[in-house]
Protein backbone atom coordinates (compact mmCIF):
# COMPACT_ATOMS: atom_id res chain seq x y z
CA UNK A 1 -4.92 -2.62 -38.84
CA UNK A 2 -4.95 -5.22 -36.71
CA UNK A 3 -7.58 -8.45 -36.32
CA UNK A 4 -10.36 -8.21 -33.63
CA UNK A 5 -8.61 -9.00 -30.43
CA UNK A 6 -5.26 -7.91 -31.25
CA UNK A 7 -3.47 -5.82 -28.82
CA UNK A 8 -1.22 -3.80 -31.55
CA UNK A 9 -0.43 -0.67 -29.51
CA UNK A 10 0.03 1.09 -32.97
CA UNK A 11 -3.25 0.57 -34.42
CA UNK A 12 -5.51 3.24 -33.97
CA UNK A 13 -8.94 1.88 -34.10
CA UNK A 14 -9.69 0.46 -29.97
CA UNK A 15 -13.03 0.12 -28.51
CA UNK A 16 -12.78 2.53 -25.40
CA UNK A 17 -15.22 0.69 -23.08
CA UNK A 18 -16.66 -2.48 -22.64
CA UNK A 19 -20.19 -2.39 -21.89
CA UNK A 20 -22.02 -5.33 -20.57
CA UNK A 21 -25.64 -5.17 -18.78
CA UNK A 22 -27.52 -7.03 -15.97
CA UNK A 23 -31.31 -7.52 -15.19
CA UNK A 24 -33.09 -6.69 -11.95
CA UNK A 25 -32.07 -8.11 -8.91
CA UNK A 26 -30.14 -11.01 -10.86
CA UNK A 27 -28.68 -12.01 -13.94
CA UNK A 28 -30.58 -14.54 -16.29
CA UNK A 29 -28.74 -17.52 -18.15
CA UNK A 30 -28.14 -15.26 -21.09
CA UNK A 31 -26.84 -11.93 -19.25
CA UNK A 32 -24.34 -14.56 -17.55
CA UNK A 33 -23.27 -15.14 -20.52
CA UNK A 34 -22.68 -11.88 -21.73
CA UNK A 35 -20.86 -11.41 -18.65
CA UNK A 36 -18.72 -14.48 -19.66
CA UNK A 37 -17.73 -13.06 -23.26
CA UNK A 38 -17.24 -9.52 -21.28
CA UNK A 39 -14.70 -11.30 -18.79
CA UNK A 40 -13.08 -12.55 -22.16
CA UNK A 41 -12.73 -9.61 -24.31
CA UNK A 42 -11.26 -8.30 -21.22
CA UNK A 43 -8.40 -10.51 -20.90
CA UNK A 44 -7.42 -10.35 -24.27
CA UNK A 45 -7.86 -6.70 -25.13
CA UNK A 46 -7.07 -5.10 -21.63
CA UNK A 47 -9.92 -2.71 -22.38
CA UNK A 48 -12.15 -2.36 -18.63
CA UNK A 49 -15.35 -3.11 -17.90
CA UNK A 50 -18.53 -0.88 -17.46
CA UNK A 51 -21.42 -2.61 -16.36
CA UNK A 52 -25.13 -1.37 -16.45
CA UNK A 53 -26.62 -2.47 -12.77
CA UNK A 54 -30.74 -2.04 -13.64
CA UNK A 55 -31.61 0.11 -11.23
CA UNK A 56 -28.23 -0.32 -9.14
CA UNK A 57 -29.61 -4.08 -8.23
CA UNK A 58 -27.22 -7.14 -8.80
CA UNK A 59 -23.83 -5.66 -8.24
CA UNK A 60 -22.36 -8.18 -6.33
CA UNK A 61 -23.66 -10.86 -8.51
CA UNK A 62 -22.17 -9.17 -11.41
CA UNK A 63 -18.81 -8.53 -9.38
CA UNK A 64 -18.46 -12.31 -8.67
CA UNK A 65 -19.00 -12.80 -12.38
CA UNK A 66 -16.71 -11.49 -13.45
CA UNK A 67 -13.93 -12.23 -10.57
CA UNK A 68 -15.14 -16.09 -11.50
CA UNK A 69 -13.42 -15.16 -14.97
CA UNK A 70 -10.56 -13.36 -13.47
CA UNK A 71 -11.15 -10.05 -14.33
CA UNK A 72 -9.52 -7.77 -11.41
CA UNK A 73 -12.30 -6.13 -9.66
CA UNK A 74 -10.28 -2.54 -10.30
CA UNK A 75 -10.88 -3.29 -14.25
CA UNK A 76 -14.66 -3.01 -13.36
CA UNK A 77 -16.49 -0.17 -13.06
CA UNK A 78 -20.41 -0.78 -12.18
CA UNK A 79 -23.23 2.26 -13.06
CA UNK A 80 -26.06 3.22 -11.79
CA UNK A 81 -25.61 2.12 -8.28
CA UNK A 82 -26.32 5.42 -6.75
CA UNK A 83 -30.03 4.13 -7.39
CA UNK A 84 -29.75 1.50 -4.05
CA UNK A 85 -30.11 3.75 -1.08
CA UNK A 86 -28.62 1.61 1.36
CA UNK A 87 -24.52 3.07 2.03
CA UNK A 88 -23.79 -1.06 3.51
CA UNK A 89 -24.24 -1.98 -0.17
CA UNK A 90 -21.99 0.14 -1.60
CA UNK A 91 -19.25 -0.51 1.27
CA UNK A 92 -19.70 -4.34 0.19
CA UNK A 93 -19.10 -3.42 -3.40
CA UNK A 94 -16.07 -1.34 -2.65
CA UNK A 95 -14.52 -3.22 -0.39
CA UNK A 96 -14.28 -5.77 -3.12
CA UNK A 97 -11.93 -3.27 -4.91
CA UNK A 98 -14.52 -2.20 -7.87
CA UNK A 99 -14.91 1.12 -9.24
CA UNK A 100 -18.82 2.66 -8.71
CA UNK A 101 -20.26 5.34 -11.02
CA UNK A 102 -23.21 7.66 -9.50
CA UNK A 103 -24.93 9.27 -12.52
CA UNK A 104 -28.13 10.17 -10.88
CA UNK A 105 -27.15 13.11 -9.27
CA UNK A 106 -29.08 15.20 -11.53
CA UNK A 107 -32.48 13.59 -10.94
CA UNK A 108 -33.49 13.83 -7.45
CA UNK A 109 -36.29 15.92 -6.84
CA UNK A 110 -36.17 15.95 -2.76
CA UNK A 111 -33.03 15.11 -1.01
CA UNK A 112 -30.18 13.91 -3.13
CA UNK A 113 -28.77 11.00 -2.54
CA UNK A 114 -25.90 10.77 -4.98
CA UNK A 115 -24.50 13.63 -2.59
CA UNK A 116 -25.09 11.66 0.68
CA UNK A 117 -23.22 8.78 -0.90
CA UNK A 118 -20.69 10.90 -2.16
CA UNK A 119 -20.28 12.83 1.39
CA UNK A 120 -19.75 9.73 3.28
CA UNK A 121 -18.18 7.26 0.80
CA UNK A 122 -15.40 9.21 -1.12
CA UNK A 123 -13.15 9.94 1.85
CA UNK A 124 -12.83 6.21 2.89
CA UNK A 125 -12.71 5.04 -1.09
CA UNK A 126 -11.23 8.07 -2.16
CA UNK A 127 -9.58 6.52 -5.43
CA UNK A 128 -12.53 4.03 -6.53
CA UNK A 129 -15.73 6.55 -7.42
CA UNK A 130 -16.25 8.24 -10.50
CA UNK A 131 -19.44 10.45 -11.71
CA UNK A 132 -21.72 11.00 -14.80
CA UNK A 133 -24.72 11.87 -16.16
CA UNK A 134 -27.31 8.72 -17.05
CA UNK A 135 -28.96 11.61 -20.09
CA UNK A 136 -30.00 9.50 -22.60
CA UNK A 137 -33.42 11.88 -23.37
CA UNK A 138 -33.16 14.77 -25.61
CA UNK A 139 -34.87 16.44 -22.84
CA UNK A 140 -31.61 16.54 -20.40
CA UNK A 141 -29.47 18.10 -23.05
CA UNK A 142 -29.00 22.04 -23.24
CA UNK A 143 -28.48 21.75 -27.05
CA UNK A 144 -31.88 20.91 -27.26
CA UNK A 145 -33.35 23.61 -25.00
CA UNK A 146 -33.67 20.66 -22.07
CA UNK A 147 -31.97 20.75 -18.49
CA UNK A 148 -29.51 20.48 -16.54
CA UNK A 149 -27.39 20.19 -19.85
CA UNK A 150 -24.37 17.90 -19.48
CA UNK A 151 -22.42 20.80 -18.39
CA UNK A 152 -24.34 20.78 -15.26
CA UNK A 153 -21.65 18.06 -13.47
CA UNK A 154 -18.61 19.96 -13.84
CA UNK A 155 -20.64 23.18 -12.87
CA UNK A 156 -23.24 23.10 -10.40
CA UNK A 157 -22.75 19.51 -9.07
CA UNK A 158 -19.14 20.09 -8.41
CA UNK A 159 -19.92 23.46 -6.85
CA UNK A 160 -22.71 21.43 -4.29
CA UNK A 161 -20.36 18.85 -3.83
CA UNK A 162 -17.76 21.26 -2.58
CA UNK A 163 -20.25 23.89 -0.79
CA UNK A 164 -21.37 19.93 1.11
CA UNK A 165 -17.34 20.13 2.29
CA UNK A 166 -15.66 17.81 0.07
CA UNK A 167 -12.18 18.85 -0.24
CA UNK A 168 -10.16 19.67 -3.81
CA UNK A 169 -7.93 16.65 -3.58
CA UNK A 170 -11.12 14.74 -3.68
CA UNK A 171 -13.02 16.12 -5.98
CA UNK A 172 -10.01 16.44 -8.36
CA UNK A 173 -9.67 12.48 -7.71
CA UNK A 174 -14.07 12.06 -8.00
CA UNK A 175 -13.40 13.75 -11.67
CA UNK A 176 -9.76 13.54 -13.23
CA UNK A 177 -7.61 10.89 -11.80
CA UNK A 178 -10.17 8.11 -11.11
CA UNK A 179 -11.83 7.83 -14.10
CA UNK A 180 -8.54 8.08 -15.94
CA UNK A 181 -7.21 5.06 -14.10
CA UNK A 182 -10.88 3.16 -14.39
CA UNK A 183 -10.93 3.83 -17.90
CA UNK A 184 -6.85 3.08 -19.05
CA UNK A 185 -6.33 0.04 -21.06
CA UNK A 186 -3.79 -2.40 -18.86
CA UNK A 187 -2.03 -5.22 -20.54
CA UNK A 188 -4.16 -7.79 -21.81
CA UNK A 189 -3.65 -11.23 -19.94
C-alpha cells in the first residue's frame, strides 16, 4: 500500500470524495484554508471535490477558491445549492463550468423548488447537475420506519421529474452519466 498522496493505480485503499465545507454567505480565514489544502489534495490525488455550500450561500466564493489553486471547475461539485432560490445564481455558477448537486428535493412542503431548477436548468447544462438526498436524520430513512426513505429519488422523484416533462436522455444524464464523470478520479497534476 501506498503512502498518503500516492497515486498507485494498484492500491486499493482511495478516498472516494473530497469533502470540504464553507460558512454562510462567506468563507472565514480558516475555511479558506481548508479550501487551500482541498485544492491540494486535489492536485496530487486527482480525487474531485464536493463542497458543502451552508445553506447554498458562498458558491462563487468557494468556486474562485479553488480556481485560485487551479483546480478545474469540472473537478468541483458544490451541494446544497438548490437552497438559493434565485435560477441567475445558479446560471453564474454553471457557466463557470462546476458541477451543482440539488439534494433538497425531498423537503419542500409547498412548491418544490429543486424541480423548478431542475425544469429550467438541466436542458441548457444538461451534463453538469447531479441529485441526492441531504438525510442525515434517522427520521428520513425507511429502515428506521422514517420517510421518504432514500429510495424515494430513484422512485418518486424521478417519476415527478419525468411526469414535469424532462426527457430520458436527461434524466439518464441527471442520474448515471453525470455523477459518474463528477465523481471519476482524473490524473493527478
Amino acid at each position: 500500500m501506498g503512502a498518503v498522496g500516492d497515486s498507485d493505480e494498484d492500491d486499493p485503499v482511495r478516498a472516494g470524495i473530497i469533502k470540504v465545507a464553507g460558512g454562510l454567505d462567506r468563507l472565514d480565514a480558516l475555511q479558506e484554508r481548508a479550501f487551500d489544502a482541498a485544492a491540494a489534495a486535489h492536485l496530487a490525488t486527482g480525487c474531485p471535490i464536493l463542497t458543502h455550500t451552508e445553506q447554498g450561500t458562498a458558491g462563487m466564493e468557494q468556486v474562485e477558491r479553488l480556481a485560485l489553486r487551479s483546480v478545474p471547475p469540472g473537478r468541483v461539485i458544490l451541494s446544497h445549492v438548490d437552497r438559493v432560490p434565485d435560477v441567475e445564481y445558479h446560471r453564474r455558477l454553471l457557466d463557470t463550468g462546476v458541477n451543482l448537486e440539488y439534494d433538497s428535493g425531498f423537503r419542500w412542503k409547498e412548491g418544490n423548488l429543486t424541480i423548478e431548477l431542475l425544469q429550467q436548468l438541466l436542458p441548457q447544462y444538461p451534463t453538469q447537475l447531479l441529485v441526492g438526498m441531504d438525510a442525515a436524520r434517522n427520521s428520513y430513512w425507511s429502515s428506521f420506519g422514517g420517510r421518504p426513505g432514500l429510495a424515494w429519488l430513484m422512485t418518486d422523484f424521478r417519476e415527478m421529474l419525468r411526469g414535469m416533462g424532462l426527457d430520458e436522455d436527461l434524466l439518464v444524464n441527471l442520474f448515471v452519466q453525470n455523477p459518474a464523470r463528477a465523481f471519476a478520479f482524473t490524473k493527478p497534476v
